[in-house]
C-alpha atoms as a PDB file:
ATOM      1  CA  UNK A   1      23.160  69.580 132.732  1.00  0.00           C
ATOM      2  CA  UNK A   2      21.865  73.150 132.840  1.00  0.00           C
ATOM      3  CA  UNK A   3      21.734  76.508 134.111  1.00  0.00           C
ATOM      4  CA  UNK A   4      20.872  75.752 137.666  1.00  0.00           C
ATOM      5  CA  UNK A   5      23.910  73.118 137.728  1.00  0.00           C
ATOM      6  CA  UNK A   6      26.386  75.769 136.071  1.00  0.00           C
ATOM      7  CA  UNK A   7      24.960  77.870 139.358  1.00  0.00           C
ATOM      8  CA  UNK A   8      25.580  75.205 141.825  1.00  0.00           C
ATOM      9  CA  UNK A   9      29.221  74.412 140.297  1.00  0.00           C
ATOM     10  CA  UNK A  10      30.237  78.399 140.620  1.00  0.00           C
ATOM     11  CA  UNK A  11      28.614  78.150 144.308  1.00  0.00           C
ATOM     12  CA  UNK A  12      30.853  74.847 145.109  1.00  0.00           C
ATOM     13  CA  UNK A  13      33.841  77.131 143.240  1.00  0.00           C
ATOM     14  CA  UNK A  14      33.112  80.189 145.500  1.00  0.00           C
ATOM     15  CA  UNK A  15      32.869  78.838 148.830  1.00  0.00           C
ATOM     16  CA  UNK A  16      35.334  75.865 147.918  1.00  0.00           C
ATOM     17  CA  UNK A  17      37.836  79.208 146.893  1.00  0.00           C
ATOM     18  CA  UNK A  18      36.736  81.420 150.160  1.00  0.00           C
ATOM     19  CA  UNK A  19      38.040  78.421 152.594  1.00  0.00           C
ATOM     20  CA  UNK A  20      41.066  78.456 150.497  1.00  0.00           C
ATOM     21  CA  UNK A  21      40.841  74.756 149.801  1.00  0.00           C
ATOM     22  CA  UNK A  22      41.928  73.019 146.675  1.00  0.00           C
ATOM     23  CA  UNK A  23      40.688  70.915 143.974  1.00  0.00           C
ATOM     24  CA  UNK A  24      42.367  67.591 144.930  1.00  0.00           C
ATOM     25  CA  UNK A  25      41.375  68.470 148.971  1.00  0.00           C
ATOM     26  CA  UNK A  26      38.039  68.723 148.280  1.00  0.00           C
ATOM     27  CA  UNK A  27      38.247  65.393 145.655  1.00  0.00           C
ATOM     28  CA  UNK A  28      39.724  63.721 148.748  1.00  0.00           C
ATOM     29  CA  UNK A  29      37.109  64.644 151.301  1.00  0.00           C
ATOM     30  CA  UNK A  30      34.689  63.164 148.946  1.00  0.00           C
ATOM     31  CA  UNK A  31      36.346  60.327 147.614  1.00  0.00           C
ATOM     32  CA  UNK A  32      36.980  61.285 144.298  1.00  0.00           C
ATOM     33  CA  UNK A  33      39.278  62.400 141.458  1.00  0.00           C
ATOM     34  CA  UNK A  34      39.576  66.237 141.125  1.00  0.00           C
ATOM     35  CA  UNK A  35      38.413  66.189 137.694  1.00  0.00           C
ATOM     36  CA  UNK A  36      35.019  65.126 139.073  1.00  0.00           C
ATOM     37  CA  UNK A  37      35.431  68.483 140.620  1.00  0.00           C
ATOM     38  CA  UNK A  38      36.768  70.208 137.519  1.00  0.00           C
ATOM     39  CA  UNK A  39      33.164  68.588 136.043  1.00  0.00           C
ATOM     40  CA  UNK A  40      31.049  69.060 138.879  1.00  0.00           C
ATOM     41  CA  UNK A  41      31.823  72.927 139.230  1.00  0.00           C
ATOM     42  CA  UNK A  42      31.569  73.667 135.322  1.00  0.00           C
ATOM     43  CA  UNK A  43      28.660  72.638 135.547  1.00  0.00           C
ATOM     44  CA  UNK A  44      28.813  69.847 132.985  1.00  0.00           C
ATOM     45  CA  UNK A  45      28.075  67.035 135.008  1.00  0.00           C
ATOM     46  CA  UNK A  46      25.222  67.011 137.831  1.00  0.00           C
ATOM     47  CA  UNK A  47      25.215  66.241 141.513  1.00  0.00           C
ATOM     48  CA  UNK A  48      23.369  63.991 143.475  1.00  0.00           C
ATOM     49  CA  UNK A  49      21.057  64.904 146.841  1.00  0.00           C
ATOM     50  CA  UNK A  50      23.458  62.651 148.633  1.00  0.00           C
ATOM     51  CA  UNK A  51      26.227  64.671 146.314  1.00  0.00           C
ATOM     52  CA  UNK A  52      25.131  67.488 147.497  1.00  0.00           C
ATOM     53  CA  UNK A  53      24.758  67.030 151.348  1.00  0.00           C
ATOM     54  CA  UNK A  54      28.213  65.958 151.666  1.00  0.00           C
ATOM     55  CA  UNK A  55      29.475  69.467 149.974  1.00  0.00           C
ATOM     56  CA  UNK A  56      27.442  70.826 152.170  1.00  0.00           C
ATOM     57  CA  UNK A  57      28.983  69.093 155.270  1.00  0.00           C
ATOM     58  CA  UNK A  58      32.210  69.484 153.832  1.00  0.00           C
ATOM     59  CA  UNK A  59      32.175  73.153 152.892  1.00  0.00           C
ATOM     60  CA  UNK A  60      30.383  73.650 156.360  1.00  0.00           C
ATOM     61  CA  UNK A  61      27.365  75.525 154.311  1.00  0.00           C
ATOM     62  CA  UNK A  62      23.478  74.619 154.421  1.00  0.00           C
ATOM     63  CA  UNK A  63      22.121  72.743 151.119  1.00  0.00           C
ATOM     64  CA  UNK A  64      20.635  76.191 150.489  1.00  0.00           C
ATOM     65  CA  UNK A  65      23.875  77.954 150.154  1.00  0.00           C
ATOM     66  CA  UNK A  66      24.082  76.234 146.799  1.00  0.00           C
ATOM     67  CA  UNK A  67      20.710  78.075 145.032  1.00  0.00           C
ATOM     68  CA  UNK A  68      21.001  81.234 146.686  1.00  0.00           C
ATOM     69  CA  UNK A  69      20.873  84.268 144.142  1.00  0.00           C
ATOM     70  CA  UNK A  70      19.949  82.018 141.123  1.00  0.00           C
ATOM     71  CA  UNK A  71      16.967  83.876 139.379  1.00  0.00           C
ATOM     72  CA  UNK A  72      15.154  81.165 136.729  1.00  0.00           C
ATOM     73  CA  UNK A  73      14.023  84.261 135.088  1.00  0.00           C
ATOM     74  CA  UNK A  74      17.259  85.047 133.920  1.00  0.00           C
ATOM     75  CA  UNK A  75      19.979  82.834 135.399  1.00  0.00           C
ATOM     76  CA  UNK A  76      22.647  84.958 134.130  1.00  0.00           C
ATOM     77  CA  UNK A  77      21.471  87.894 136.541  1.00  0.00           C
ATOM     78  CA  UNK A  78      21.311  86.607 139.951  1.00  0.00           C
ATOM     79  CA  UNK A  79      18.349  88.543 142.502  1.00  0.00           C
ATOM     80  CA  UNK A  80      19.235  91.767 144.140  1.00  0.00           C
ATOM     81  CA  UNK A  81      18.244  94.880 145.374  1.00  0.00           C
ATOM     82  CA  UNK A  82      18.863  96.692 142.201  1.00  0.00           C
ATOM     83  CA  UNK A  83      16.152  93.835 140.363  1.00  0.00           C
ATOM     84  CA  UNK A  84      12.321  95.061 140.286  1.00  0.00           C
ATOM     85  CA  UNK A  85      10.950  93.555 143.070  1.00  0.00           C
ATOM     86  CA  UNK A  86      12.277  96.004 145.143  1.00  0.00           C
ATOM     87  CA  UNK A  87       8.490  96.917 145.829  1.00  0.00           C
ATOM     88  CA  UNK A  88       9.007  94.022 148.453  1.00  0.00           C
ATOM     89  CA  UNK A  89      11.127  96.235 150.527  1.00  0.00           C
ATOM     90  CA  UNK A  90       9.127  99.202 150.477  1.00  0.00           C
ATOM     91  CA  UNK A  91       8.302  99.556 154.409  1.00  0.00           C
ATOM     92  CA  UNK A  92      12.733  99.929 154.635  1.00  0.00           C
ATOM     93  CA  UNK A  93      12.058 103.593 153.354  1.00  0.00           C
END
């Protein structure tokens, strides 16, 4: 596992956190033990497309809620308006 699945665990964390559901509810919606979870959102073990479309169901988010803001670049610093490319947004001004 790498940076992009450390990303997806702390997206699964966030939104998993935001509908105020736990650990063991979210386990049990998916069939499995809640240190699957515990793996799955550190980031040290990866998820599955199939993995990954039930969160998705589950957490009532689209597949693409999981990658949002991770910048391969530097995956520490997720993409914003403060970030360089804010040439992209010129016709705003």
């Amino acid at each position: 596992p790498g940076q992009i699945d450390e990303h997806v665990g702390a997206r699964v964390r966030l939104r998993r956190a935001v509908l105020g559901m736990s650990q063991e509810d979210l386990s049990s919606a998916l069939g499995i033990t809640f240190q699957q979870i515990q793996k799955y959102e550190r980031g040290h073990n990866r998820m599955s497309a199939t993995r990954l479309h039930d969160l998705s169901t589950i957490l009532g988010v689209d597949v693409n809620y999981f990658f949002e803001d991770f910048n391969p670049d530097d995956p520490q610093r997720p993409y914003g308006f403060s970030d360089g490319a804010n040439d992209k947004f010129s016709w705003l001004e």
